[in-house]
N, C-alpha and C. Protein backbone atom coordinates (compact mmCIF):
# COMPACT_ATOMS: atom_id res chain seq x y z
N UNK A 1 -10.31 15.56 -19.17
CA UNK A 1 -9.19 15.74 -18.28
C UNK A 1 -8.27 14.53 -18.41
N UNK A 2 -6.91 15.00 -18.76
CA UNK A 2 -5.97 13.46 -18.93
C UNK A 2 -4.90 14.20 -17.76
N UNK A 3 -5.28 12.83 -16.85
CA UNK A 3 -4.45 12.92 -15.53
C UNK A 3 -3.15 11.81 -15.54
N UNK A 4 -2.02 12.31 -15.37
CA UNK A 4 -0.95 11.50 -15.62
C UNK A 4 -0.30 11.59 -13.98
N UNK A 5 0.03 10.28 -13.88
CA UNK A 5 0.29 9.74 -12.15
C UNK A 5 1.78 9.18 -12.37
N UNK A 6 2.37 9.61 -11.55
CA UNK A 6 3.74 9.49 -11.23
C UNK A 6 4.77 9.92 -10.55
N UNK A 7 5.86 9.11 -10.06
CA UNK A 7 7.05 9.34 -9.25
C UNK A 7 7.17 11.10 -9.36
N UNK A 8 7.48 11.65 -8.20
CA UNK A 8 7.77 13.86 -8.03
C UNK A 8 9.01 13.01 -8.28
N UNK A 9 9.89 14.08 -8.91
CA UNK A 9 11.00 14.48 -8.97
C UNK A 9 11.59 15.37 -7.96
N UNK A 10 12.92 15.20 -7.48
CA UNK A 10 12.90 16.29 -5.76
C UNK A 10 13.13 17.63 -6.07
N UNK A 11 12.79 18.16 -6.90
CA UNK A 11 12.60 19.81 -7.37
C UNK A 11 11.02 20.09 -7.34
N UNK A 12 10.32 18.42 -7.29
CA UNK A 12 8.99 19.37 -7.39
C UNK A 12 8.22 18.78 -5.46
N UNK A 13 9.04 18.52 -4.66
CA UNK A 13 8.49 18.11 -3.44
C UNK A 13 8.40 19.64 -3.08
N UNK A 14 8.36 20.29 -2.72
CA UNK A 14 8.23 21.91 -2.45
C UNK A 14 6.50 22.03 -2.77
N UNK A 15 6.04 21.58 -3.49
CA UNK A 15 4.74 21.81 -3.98
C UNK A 15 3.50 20.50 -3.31
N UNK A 16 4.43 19.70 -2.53
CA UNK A 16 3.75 19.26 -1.92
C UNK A 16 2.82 19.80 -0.34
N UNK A 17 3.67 21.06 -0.33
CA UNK A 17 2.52 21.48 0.89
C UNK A 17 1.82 22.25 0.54
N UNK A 18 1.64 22.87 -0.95
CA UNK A 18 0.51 23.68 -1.37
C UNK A 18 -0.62 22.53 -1.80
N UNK A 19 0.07 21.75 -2.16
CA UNK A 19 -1.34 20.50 -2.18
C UNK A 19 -2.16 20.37 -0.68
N UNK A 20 -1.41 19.42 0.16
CA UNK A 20 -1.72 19.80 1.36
C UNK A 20 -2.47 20.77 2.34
N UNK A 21 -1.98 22.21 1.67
CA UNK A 21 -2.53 23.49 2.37
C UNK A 21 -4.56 23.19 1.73
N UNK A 22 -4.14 23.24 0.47
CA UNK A 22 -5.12 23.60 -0.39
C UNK A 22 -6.36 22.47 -0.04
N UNK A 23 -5.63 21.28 0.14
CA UNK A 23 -6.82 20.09 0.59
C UNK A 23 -7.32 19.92 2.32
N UNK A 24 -6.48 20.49 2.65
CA UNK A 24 -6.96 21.23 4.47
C UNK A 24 -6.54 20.15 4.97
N UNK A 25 -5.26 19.52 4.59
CA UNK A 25 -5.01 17.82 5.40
C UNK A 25 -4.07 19.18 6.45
N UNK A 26 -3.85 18.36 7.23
CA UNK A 26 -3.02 18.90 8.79
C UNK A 26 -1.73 18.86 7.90
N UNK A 27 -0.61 19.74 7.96
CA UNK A 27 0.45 19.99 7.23
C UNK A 27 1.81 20.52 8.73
N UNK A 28 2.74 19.89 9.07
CA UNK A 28 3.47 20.38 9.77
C UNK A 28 4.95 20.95 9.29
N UNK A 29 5.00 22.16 8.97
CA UNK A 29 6.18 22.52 8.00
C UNK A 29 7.38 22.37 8.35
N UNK A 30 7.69 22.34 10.43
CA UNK A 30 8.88 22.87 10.72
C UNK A 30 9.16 21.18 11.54
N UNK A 31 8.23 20.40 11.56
CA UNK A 31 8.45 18.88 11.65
C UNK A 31 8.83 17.71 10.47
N UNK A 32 7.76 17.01 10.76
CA UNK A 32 8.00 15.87 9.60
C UNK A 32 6.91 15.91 8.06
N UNK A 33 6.65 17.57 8.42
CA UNK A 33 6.43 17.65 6.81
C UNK A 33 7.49 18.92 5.89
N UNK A 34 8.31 18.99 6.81
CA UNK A 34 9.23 20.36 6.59
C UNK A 34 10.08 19.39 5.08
N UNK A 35 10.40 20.72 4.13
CA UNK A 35 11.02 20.01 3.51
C UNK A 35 12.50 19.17 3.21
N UNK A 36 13.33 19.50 4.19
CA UNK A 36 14.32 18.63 4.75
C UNK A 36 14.27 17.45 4.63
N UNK A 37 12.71 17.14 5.68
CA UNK A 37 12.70 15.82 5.90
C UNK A 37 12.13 15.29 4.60
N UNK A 38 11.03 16.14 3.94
CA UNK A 38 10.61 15.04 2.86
C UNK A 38 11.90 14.57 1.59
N UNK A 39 12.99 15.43 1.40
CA UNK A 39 14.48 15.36 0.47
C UNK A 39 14.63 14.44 1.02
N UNK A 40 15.07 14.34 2.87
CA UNK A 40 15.88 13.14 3.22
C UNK A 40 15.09 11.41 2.88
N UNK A 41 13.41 11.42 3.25
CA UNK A 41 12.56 10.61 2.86
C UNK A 41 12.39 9.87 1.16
N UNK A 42 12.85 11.35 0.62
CA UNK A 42 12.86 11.09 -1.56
C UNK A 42 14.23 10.28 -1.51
N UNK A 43 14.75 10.63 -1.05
CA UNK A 43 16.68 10.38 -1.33
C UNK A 43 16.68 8.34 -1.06
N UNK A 44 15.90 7.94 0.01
CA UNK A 44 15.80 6.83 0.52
C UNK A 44 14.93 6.39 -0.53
N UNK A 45 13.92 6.32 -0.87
CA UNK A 45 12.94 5.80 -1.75
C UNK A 45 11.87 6.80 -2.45
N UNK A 46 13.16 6.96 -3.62
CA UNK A 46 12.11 8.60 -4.64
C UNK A 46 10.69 7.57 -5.17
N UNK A 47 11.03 6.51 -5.37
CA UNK A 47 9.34 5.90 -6.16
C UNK A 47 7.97 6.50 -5.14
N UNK A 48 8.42 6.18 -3.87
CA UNK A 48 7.15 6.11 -3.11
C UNK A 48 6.21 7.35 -2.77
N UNK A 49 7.22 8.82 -3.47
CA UNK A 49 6.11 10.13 -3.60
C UNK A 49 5.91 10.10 -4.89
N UNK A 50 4.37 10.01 -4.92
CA UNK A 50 3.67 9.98 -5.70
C UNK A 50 3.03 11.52 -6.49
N UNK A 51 2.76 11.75 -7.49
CA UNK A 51 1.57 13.15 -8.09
C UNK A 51 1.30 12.80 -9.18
N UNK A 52 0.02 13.40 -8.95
CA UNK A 52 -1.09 13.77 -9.96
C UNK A 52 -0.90 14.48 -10.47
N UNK A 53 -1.06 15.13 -11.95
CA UNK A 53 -0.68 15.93 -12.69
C UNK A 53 -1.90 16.14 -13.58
N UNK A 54 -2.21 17.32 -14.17
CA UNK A 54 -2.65 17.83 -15.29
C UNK A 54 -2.27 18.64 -15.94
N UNK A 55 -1.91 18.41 -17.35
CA UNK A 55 -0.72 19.51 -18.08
C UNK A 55 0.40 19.42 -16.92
N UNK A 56 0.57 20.32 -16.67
CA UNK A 56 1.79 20.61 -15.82
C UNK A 56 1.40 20.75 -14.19
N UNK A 57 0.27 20.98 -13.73
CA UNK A 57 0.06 20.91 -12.75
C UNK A 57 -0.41 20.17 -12.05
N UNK A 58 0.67 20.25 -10.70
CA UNK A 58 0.38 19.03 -9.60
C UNK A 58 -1.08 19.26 -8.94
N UNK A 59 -1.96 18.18 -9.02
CA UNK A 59 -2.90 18.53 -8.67
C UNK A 59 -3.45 17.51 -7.34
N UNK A 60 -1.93 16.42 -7.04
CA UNK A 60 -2.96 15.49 -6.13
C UNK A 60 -1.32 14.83 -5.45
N UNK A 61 -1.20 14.11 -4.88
CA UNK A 61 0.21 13.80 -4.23
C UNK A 61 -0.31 12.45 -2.80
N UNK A 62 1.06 11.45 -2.79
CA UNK A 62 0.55 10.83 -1.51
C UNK A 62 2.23 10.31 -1.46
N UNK A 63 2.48 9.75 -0.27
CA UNK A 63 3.79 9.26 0.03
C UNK A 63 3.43 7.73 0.55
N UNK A 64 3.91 7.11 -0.62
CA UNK A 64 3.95 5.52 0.23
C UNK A 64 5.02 5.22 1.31
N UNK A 65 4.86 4.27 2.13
CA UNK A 65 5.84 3.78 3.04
C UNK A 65 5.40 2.35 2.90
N UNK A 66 6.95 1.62 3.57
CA UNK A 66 6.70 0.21 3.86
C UNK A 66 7.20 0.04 4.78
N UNK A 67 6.67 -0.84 5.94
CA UNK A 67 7.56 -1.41 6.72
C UNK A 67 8.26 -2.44 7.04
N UNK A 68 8.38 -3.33 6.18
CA UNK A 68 8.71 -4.81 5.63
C UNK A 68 7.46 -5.25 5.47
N UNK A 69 6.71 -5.88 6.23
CA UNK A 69 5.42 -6.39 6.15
C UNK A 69 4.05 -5.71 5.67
N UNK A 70 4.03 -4.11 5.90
CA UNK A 70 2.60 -3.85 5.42
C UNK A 70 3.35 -2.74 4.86
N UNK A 71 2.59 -2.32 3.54
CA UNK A 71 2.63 -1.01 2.99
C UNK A 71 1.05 0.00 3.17
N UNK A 72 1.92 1.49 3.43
CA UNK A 72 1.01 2.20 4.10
C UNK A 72 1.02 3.40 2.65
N UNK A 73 0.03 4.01 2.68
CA UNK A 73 -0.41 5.08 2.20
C UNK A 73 -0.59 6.03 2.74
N UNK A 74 0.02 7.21 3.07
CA UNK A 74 -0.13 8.22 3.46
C UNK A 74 -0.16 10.05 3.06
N UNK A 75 -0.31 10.87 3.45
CA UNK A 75 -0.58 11.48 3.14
C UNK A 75 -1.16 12.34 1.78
N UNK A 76 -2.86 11.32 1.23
CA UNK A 76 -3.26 11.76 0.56
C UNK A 76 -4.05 12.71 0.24
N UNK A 77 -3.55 13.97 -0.72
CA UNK A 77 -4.49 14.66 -1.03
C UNK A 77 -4.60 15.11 -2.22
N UNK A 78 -5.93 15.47 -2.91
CA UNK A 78 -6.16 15.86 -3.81
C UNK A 78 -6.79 17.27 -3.69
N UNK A 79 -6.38 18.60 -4.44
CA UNK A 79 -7.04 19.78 -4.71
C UNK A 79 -8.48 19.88 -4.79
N UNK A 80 -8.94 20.81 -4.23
CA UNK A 80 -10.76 20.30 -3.97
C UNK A 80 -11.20 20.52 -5.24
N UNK A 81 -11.05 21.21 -6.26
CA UNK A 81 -11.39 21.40 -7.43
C UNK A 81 -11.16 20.40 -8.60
N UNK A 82 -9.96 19.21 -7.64
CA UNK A 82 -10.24 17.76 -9.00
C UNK A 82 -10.68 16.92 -8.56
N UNK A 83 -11.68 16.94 -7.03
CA UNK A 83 -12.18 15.84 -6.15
C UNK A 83 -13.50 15.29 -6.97
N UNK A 84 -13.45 14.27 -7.00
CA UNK A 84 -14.65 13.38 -7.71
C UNK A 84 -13.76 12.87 -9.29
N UNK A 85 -13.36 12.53 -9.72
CA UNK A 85 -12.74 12.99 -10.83
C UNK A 85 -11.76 11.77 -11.09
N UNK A 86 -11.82 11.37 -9.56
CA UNK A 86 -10.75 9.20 -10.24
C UNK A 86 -9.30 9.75 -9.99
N UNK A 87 -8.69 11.47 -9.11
CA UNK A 87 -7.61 11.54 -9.12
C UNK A 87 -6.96 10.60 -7.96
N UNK A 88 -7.50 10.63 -6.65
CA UNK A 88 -7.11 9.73 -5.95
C UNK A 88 -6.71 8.47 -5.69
N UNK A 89 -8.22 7.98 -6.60
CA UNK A 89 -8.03 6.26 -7.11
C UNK A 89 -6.68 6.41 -8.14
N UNK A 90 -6.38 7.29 -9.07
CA UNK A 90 -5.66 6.42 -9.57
C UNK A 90 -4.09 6.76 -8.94
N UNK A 91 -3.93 7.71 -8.10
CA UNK A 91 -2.87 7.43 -6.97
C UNK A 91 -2.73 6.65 -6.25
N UNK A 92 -4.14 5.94 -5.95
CA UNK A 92 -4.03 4.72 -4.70
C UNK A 92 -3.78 3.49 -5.53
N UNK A 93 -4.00 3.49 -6.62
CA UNK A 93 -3.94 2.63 -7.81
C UNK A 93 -2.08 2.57 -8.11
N UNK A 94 -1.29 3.87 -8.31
CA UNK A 94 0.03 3.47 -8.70
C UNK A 94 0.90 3.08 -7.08
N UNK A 95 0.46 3.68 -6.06
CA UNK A 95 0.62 3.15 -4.71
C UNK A 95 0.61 1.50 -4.91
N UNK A 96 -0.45 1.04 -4.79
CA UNK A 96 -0.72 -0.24 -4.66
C UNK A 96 -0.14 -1.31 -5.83
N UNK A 97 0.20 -0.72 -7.02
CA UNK A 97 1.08 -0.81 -8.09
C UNK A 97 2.77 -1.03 -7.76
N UNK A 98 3.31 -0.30 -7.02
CA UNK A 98 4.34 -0.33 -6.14
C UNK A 98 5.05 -1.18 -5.46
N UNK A 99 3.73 -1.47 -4.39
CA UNK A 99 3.40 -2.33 -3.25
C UNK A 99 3.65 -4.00 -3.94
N UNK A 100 2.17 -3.71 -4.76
CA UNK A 100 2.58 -5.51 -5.72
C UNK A 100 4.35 -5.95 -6.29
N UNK A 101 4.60 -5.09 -6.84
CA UNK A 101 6.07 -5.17 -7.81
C UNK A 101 6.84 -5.25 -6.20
N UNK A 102 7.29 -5.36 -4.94
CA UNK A 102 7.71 -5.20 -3.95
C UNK A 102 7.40 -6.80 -3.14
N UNK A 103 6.20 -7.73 -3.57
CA UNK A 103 5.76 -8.80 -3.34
C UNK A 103 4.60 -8.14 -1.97
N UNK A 104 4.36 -6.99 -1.85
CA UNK A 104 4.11 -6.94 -0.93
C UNK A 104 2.39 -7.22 -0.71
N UNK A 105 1.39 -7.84 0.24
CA UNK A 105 -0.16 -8.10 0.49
C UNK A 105 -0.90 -7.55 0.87
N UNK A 106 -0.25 -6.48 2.01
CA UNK A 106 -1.31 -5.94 2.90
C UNK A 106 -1.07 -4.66 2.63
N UNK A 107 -2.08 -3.89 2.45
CA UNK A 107 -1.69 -2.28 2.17
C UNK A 107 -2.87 -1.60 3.15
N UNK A 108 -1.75 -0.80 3.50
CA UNK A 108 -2.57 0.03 4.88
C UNK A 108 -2.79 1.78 4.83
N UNK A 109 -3.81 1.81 5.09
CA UNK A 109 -4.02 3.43 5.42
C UNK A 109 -4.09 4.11 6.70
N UNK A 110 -4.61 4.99 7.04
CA UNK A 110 -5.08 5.87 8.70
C UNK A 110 -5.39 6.82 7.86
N UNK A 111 -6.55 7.26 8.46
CA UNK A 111 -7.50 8.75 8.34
C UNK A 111 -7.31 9.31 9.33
N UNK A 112 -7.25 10.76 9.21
CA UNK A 112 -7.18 11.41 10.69
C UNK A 112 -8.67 12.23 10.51
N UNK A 113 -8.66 12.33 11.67
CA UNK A 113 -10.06 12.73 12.60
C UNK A 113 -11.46 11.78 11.35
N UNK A 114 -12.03 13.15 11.63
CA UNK A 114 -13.82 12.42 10.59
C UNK A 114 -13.44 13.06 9.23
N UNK A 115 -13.19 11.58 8.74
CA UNK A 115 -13.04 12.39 7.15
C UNK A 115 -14.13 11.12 5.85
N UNK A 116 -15.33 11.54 6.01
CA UNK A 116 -16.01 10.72 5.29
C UNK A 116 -15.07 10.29 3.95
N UNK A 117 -14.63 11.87 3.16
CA UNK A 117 -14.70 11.65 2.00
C UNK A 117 -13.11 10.49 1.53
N UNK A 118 -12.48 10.27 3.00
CA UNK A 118 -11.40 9.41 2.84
C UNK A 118 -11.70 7.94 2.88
N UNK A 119 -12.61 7.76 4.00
CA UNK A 119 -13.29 6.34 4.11
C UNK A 119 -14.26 6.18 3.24
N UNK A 120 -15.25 6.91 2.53
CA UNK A 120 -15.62 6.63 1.63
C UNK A 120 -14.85 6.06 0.61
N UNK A 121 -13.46 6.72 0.34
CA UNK A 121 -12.76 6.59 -1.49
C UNK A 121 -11.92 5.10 -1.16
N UNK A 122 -11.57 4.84 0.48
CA UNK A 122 -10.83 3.46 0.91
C UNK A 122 -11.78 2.59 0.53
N UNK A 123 -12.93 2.49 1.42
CA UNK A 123 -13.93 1.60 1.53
C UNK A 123 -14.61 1.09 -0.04
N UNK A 124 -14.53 2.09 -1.05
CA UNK A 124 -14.93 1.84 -2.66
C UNK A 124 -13.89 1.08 -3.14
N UNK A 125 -12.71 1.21 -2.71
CA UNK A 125 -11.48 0.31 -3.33
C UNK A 125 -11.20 -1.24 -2.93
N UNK A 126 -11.91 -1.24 -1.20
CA UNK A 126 -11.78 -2.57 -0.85
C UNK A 126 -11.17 -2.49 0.19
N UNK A 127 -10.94 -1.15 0.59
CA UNK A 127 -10.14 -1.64 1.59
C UNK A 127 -11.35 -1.66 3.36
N UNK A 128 -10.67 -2.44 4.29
CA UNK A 128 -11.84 -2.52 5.20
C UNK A 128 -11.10 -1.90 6.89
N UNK A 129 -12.17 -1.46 7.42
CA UNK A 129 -12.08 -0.76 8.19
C UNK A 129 -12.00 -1.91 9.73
N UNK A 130 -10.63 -1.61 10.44
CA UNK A 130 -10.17 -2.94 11.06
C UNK A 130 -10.59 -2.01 12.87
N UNK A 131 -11.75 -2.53 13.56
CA UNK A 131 -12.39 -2.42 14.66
C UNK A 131 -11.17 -2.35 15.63
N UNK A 132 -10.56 -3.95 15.86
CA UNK A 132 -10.11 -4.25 16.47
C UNK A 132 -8.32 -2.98 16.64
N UNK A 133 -8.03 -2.51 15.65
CA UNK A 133 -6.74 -1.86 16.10
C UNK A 133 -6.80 -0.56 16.99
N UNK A 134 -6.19 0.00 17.77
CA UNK A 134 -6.10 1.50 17.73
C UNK A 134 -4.36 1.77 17.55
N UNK A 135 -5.01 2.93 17.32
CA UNK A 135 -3.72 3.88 17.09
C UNK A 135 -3.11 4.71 18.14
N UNK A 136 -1.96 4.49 18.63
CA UNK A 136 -1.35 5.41 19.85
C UNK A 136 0.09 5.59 18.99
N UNK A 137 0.70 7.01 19.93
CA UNK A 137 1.90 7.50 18.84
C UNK A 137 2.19 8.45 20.37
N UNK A 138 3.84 8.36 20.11
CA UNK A 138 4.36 9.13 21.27
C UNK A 138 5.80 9.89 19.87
N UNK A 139 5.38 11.08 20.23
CA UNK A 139 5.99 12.39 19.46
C UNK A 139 6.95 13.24 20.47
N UNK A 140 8.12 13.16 19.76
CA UNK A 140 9.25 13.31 20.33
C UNK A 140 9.48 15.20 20.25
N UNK A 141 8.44 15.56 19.42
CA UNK A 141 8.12 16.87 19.67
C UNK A 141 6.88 17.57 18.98
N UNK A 142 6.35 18.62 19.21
CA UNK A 142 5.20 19.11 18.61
C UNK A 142 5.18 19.09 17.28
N UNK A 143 5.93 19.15 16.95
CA UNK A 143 5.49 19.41 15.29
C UNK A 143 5.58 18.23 14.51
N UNK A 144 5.62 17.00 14.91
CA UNK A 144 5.95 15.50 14.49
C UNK A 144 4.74 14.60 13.93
């Protein structure tokens, strides 16, 4: 399997919620995963959506963000049928690739709910699981 990792082009963000669907991550179509917002998100910084590819098909996808100080990783998923396989790592790999060329140190994730197989693939890379934070979020509407 030769997996080639790189910048979507905004003709192929559309195919980011069949990734999504297909990997059972929480997907909000008519919020902030609708595709509007992800064009308006590419248009600001096309490097930071990321895919996985084989031959021609997208098989894995994540959207970096920064916020001056920490860069975040988000919404990663890979198709359950290329899981085990180094597609993730090497998305978290051109992510963090990104991040460096940016000067940037701290690179951050969030898992939602119990997802072993996410803290497992963080925790193999180095990254460490911080006790002390929580997470609170006030959503300006349901689908956010």
């Amino acid at each position: 399997m030769t997996v080639v990792v790189r910048g979507l082009r905004e003709d192929e963000l559309d195919k980011m919620a069949d990734i999504w669907v297909r990997a059972d991550l929480p997907y909000r179509p008519t919020g902030r995963d609708s595709l509007e917002n992800l064009r308006k998100q590419w248009m600001a910084q096309p490097r930071f959506f990321i895919g996985a590819f084989e031959d021609e098909a997208l098989i894995g996808v994540a959207i970096a963000t920064d916020d001056g100080r920490k860069s975040w990783i988000n919404r990663l998923a890979v198709v359950p049928e290329e899981r085990g396989k180094g597609v993730a790592k090497a998305i978290v790999a051109e992510c963090e690739r990104i991040f460096t060329e940016m000067g940037r140190v701290v690179f951050c994730i969030m898992i939602e709910g119990e997802n072993d197989a996410s803290e497992h693939l963080f925790e193999g890379l180095g990254y460490k699981h911080e006790n002390d934070i929580r997470y609170y979020a006030k959503r300006l509407g349901q689908d956010l």
